[in-house]
N, C-alpha and C. Protein backbone atom coordinates (compact mmCIF):
# COMPACT_ATOMS: atom_id res chain seq x y z
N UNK A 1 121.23 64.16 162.30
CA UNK A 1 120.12 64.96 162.78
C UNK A 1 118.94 64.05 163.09
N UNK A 2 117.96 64.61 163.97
CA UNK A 2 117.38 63.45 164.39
C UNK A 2 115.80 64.47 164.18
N UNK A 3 114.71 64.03 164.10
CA UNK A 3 113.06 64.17 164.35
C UNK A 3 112.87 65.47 164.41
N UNK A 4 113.24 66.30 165.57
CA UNK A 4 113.37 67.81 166.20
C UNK A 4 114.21 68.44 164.74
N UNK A 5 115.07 67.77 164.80
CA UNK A 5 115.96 69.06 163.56
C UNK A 5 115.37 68.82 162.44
N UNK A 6 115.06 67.67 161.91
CA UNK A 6 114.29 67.70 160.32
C UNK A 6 113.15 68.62 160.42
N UNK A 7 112.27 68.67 161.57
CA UNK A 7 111.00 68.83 161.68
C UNK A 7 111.38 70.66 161.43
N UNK A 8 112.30 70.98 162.51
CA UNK A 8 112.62 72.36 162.18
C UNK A 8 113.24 73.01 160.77
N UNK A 9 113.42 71.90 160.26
CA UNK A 9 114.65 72.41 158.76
C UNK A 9 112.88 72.82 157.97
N UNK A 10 112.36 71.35 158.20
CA UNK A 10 111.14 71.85 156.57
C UNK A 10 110.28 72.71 157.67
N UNK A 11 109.93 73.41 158.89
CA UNK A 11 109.09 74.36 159.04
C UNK A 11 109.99 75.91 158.76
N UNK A 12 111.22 75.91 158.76
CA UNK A 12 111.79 77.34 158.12
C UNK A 12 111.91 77.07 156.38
N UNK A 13 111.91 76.29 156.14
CA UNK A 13 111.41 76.32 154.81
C UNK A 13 109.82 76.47 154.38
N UNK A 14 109.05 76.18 155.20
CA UNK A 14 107.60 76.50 154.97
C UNK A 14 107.58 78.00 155.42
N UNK A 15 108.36 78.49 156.24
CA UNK A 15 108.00 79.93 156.75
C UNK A 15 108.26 80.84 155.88
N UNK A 16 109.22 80.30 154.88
CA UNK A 16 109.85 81.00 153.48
C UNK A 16 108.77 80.90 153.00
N UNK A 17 107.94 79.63 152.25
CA UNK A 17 107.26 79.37 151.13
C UNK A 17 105.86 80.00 151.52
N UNK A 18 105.68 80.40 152.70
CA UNK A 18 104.28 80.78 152.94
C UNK A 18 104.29 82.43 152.66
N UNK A 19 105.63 82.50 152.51
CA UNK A 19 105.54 84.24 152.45
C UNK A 19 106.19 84.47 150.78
N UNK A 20 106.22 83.56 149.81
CA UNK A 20 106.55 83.64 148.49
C UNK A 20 107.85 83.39 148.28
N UNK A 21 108.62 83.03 149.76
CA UNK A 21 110.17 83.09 149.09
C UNK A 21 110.80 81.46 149.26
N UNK A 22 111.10 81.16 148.11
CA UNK A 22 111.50 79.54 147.43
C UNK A 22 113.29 79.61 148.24
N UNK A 23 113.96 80.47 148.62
CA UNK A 23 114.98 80.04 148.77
C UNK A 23 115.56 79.46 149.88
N UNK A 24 114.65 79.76 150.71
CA UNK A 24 114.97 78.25 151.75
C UNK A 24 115.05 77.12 151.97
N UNK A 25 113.84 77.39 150.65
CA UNK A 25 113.64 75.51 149.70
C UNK A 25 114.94 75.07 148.81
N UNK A 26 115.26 76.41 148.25
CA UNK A 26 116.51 75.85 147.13
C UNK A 26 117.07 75.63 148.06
N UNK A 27 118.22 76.74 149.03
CA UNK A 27 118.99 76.08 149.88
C UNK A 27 119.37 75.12 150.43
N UNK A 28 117.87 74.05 150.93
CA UNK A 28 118.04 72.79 151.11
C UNK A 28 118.31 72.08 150.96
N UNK A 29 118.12 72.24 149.26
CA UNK A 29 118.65 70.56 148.63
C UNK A 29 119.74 70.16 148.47
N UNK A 30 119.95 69.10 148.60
CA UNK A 30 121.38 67.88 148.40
C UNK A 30 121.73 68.40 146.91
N UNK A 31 123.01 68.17 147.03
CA UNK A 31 123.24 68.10 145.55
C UNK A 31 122.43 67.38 144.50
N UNK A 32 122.29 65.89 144.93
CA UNK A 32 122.19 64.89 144.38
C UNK A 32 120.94 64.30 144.82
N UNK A 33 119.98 65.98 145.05
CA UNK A 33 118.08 65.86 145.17
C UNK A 33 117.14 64.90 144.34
N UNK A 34 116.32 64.24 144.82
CA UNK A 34 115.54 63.99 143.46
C UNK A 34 113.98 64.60 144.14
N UNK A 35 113.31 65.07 143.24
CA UNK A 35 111.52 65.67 143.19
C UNK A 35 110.89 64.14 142.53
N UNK A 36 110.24 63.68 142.89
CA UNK A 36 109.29 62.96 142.15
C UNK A 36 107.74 63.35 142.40
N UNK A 37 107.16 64.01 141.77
CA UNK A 37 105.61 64.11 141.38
C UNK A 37 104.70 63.18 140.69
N UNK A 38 103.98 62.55 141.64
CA UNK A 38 103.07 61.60 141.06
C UNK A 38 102.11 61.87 139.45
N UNK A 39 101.57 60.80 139.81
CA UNK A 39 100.78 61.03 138.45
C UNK A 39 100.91 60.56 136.80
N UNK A 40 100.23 60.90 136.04
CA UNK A 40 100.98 60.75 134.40
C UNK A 40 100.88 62.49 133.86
N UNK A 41 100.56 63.57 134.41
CA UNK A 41 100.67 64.87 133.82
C UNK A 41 102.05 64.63 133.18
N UNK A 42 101.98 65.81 132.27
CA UNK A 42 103.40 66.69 131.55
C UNK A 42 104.43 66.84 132.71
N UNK A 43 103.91 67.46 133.54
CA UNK A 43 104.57 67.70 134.99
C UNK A 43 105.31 66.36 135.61
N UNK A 44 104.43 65.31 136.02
CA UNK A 44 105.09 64.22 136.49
C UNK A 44 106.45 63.50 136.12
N UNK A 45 106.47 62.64 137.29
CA UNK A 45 108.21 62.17 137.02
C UNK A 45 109.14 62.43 137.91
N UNK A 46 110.45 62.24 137.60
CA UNK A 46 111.05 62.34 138.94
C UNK A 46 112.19 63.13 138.35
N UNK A 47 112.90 64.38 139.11
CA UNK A 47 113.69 65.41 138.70
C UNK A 47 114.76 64.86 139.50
N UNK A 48 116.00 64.64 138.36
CA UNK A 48 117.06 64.35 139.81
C UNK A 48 118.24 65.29 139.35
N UNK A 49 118.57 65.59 140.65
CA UNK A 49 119.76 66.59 140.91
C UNK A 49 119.09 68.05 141.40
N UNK A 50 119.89 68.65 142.16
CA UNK A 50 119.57 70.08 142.44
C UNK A 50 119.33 70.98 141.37
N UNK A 51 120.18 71.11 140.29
CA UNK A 51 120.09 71.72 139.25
C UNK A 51 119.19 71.26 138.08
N UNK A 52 118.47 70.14 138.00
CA UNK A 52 117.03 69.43 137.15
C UNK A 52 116.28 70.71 137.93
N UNK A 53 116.06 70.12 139.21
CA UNK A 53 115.06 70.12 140.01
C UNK A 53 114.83 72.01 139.92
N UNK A 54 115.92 72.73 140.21
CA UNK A 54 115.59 74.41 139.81
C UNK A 54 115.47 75.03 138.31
N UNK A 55 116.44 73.99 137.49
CA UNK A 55 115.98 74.58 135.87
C UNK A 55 114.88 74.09 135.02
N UNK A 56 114.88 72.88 135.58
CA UNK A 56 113.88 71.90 134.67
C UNK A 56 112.60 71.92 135.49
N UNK A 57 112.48 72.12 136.35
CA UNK A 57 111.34 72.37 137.36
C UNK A 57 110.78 73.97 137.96
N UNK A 58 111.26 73.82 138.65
CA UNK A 58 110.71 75.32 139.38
C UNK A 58 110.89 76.25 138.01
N UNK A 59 111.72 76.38 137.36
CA UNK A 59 111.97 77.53 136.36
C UNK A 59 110.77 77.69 135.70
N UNK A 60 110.25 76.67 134.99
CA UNK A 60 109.41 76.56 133.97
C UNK A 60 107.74 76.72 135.18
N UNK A 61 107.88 76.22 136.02
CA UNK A 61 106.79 76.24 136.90
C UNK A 61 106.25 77.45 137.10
N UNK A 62 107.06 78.04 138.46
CA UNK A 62 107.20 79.59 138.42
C UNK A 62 106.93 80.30 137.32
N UNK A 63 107.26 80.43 135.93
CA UNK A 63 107.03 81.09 135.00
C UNK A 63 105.42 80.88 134.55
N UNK A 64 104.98 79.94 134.92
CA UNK A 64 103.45 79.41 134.75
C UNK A 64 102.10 80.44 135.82
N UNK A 65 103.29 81.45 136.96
CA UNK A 65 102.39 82.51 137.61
C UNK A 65 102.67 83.42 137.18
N UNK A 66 101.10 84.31 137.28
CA UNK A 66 101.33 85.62 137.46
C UNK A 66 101.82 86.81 138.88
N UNK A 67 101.42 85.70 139.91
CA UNK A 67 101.96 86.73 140.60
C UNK A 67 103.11 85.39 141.96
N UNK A 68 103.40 86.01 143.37
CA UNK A 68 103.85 85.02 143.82
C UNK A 68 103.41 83.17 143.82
N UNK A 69 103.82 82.25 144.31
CA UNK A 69 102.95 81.03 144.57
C UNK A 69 103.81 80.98 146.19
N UNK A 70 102.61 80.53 146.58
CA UNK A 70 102.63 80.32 147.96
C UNK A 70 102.31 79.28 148.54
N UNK A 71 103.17 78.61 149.57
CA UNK A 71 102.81 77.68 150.16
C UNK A 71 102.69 76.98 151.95
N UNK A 72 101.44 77.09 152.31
CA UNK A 72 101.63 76.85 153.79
C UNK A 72 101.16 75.89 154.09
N UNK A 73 101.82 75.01 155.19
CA UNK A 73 102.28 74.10 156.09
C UNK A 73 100.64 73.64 156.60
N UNK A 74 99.81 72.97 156.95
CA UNK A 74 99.01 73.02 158.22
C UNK A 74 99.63 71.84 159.30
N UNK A 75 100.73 70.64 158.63
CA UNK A 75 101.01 69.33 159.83
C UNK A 75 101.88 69.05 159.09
N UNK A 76 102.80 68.78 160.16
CA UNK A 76 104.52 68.00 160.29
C UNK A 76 104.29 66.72 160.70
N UNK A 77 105.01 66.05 160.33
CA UNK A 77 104.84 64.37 161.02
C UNK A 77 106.11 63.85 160.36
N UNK A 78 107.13 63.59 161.71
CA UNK A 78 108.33 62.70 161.31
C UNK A 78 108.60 61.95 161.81
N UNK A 79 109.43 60.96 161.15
CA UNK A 79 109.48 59.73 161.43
C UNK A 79 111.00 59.28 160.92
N UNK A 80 111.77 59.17 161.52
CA UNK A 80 113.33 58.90 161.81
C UNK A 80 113.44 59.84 160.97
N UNK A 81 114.14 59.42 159.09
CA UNK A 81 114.53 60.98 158.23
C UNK A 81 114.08 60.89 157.82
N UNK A 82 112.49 60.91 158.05
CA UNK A 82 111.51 61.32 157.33
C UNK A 82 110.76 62.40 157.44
N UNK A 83 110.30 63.79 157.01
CA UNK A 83 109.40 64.43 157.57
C UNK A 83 108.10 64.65 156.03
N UNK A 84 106.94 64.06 156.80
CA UNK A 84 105.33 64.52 156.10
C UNK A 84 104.89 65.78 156.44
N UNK A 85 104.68 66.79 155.08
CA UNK A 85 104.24 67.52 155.08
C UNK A 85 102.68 67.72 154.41
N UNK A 86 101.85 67.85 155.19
CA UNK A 86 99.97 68.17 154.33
C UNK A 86 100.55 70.00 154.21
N UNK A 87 100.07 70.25 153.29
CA UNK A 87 100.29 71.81 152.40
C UNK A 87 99.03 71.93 151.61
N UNK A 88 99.36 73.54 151.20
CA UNK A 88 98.30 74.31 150.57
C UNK A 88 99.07 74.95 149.86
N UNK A 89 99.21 75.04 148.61
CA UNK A 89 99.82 76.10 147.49
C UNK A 89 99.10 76.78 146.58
N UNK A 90 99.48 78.01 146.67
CA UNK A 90 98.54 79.19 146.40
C UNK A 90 99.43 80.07 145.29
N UNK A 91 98.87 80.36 144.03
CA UNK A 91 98.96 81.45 143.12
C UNK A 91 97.81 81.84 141.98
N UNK A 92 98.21 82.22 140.97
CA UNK A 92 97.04 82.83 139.75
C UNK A 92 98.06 82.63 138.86
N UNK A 93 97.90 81.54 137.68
CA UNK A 93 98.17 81.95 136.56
C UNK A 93 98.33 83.05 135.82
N UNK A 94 99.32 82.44 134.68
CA UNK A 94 99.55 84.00 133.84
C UNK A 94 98.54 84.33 133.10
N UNK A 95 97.23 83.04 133.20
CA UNK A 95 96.58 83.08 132.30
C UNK A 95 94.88 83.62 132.60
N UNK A 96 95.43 84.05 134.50
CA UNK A 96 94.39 84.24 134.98
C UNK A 96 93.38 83.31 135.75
N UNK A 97 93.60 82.10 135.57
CA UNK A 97 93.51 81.07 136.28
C UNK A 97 93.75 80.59 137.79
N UNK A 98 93.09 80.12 138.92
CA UNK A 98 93.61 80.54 140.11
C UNK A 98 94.33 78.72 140.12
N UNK A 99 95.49 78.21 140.77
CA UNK A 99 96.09 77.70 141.02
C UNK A 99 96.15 77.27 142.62
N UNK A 100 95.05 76.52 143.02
CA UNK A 100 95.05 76.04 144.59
C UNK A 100 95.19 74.85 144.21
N UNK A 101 96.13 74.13 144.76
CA UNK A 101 96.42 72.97 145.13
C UNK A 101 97.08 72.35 146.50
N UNK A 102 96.01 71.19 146.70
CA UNK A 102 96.61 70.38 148.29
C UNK A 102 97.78 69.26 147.62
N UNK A 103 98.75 69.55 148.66
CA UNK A 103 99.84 68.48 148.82
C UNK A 103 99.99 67.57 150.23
N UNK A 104 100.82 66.53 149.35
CA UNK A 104 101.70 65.95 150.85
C UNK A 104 102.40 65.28 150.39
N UNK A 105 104.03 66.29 150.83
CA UNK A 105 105.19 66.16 150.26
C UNK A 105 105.45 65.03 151.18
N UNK A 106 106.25 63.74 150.91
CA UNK A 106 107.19 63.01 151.86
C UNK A 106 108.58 63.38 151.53
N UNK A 107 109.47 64.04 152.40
CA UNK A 107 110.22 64.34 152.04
C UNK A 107 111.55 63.59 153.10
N UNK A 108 112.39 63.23 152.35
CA UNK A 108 113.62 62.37 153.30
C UNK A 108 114.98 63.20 153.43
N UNK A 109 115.15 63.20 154.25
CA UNK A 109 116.61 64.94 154.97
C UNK A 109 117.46 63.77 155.60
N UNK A 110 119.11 63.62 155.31
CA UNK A 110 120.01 63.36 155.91
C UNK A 110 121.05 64.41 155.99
N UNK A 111 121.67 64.63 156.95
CA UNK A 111 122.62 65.70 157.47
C UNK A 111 122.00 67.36 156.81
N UNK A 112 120.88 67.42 157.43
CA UNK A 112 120.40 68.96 157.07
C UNK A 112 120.28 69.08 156.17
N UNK A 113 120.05 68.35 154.93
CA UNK A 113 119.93 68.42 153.36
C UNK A 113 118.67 67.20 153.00
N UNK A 114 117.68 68.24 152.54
CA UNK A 114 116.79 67.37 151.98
C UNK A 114 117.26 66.43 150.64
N UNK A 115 117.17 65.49 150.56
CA UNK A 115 118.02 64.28 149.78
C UNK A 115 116.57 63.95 148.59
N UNK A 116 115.38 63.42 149.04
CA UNK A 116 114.11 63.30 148.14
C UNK A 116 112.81 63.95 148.49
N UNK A 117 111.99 64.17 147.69
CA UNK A 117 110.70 64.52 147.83
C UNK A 117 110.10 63.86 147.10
N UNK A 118 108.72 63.12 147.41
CA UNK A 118 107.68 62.71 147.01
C UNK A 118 106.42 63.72 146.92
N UNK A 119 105.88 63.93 146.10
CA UNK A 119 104.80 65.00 145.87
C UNK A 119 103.61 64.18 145.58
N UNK A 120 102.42 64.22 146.35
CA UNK A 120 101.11 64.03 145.96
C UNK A 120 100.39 64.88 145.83
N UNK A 121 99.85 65.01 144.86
CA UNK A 121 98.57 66.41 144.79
C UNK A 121 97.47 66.07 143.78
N UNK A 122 96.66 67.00 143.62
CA UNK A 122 95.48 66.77 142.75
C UNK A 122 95.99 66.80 140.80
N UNK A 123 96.64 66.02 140.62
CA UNK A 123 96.89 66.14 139.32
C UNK A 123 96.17 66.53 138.15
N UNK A 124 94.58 66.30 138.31
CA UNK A 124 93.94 66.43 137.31
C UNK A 124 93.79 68.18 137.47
N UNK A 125 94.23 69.00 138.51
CA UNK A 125 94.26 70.19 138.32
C UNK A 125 95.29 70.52 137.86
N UNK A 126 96.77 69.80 137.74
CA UNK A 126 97.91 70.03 137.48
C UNK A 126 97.05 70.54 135.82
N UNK A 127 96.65 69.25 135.34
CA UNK A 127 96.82 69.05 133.97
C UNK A 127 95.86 70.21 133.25
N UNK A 128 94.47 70.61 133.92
CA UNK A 128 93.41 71.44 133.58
C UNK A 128 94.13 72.46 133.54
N UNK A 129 95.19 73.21 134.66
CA UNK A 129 95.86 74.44 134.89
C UNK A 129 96.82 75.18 134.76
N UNK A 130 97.82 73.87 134.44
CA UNK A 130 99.17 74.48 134.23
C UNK A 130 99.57 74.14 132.52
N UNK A 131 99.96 75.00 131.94
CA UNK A 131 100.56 74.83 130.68
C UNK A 131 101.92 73.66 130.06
N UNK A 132 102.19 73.67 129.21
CA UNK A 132 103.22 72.35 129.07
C UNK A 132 104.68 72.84 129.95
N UNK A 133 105.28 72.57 130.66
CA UNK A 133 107.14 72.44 130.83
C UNK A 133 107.74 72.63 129.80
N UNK A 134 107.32 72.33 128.40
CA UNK A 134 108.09 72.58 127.34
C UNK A 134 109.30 71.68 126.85
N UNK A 135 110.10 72.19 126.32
CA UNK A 135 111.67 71.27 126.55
C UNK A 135 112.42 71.02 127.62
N UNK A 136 111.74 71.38 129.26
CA UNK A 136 112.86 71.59 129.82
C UNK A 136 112.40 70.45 130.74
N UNK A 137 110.99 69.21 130.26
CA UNK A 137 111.02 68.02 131.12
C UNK A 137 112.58 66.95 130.90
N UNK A 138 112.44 66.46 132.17
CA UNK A 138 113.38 65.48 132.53
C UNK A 138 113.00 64.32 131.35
C-alpha cells in the first residue's frame, strides 16, 4: 500500500474515533502492534501486541471515562509507511474531570495493518487526570 491508502486507512479510523467508536482502531492493528506513549507517567511505555494494547491499555483507559472519549483528526501527513496524525481527544472523567488532550500519533501501516504507534501528548495532564492502570501496566 502506498501514501493514498495509509492516508485513507487512519482517516476511516479517525471518522470512527471522532464519533466515539474505537473499532476501526481495534480492527487495524497487526497482530504483533506495539503503542508506545511517551513520557515517564503510570501510563507510559510501550504496549506490544494487539491484545496488551486492548486489555492492558484501552481497557483500563476507557474505564477512566464517564462518558464516550473522542477523537478528531485536524492533519494527515505521510510519508512512505508512515502516516502523522495532529489530534484532539475529548472525554470527562469518572471523576468528573474534563479530559482534553492534543496528540501526534506517528503511526507506521504495512499491508493495511497498522504495525506501531508513537503517541505524543501533554503528559503532565495524563498524570494530573487520569487515575493509575493498576495491574494491568505492561
Amino acid at each position: 500500500m502506498g501514501e493514498p491508502e495509509n492516508t485513507q486507512l487512519m482517516q476511516r479510523i479517525f471518522a470512527g474515533l471522532a464519533e466515539g467508536d474505537g473499532r476501526p482502531l481495534a480492527e487495524s492493528l497487526a497482530d504483533d502492534f506495539r503503542w508506545t506513549i511517551i513520557g515517564s507517567t503510570k501510563w507510559s511505555g510501550t504496549y506490544e501486541g494487539k491484545q496488551a494494547v486492548l486489555n492492558k491499555l484501552f481497557r483500563p483507559l476507557l474505564a477512566q471515562f464517564a462518558d464516550k472519549y473522542t477523537n478528531t483528526a485536524q492533519r494527515f501527513v505521510a510519508a512512505g509507511d508512515y502516516v502523522v496524525v495532529e489530534c484532539s481527544g475529548s472525554a470527562t472523567t469518572t471523576e468528573g474531570k474534563p479530559y482534553n488532550n492534543t496528540y501526534c500519533w506517528v503511526c507506521h501501516i504495512e499491508e493495511g495493518k497498522l504495525q506501531a504507534l508513537t503517541e505524543y501528548c501533554d503528559t503532565d495532564l495524563i498524570a494530573r487526570t487520569l487515575g493509575d492502570p493498576g495491574d494491568l501496566k505492561p
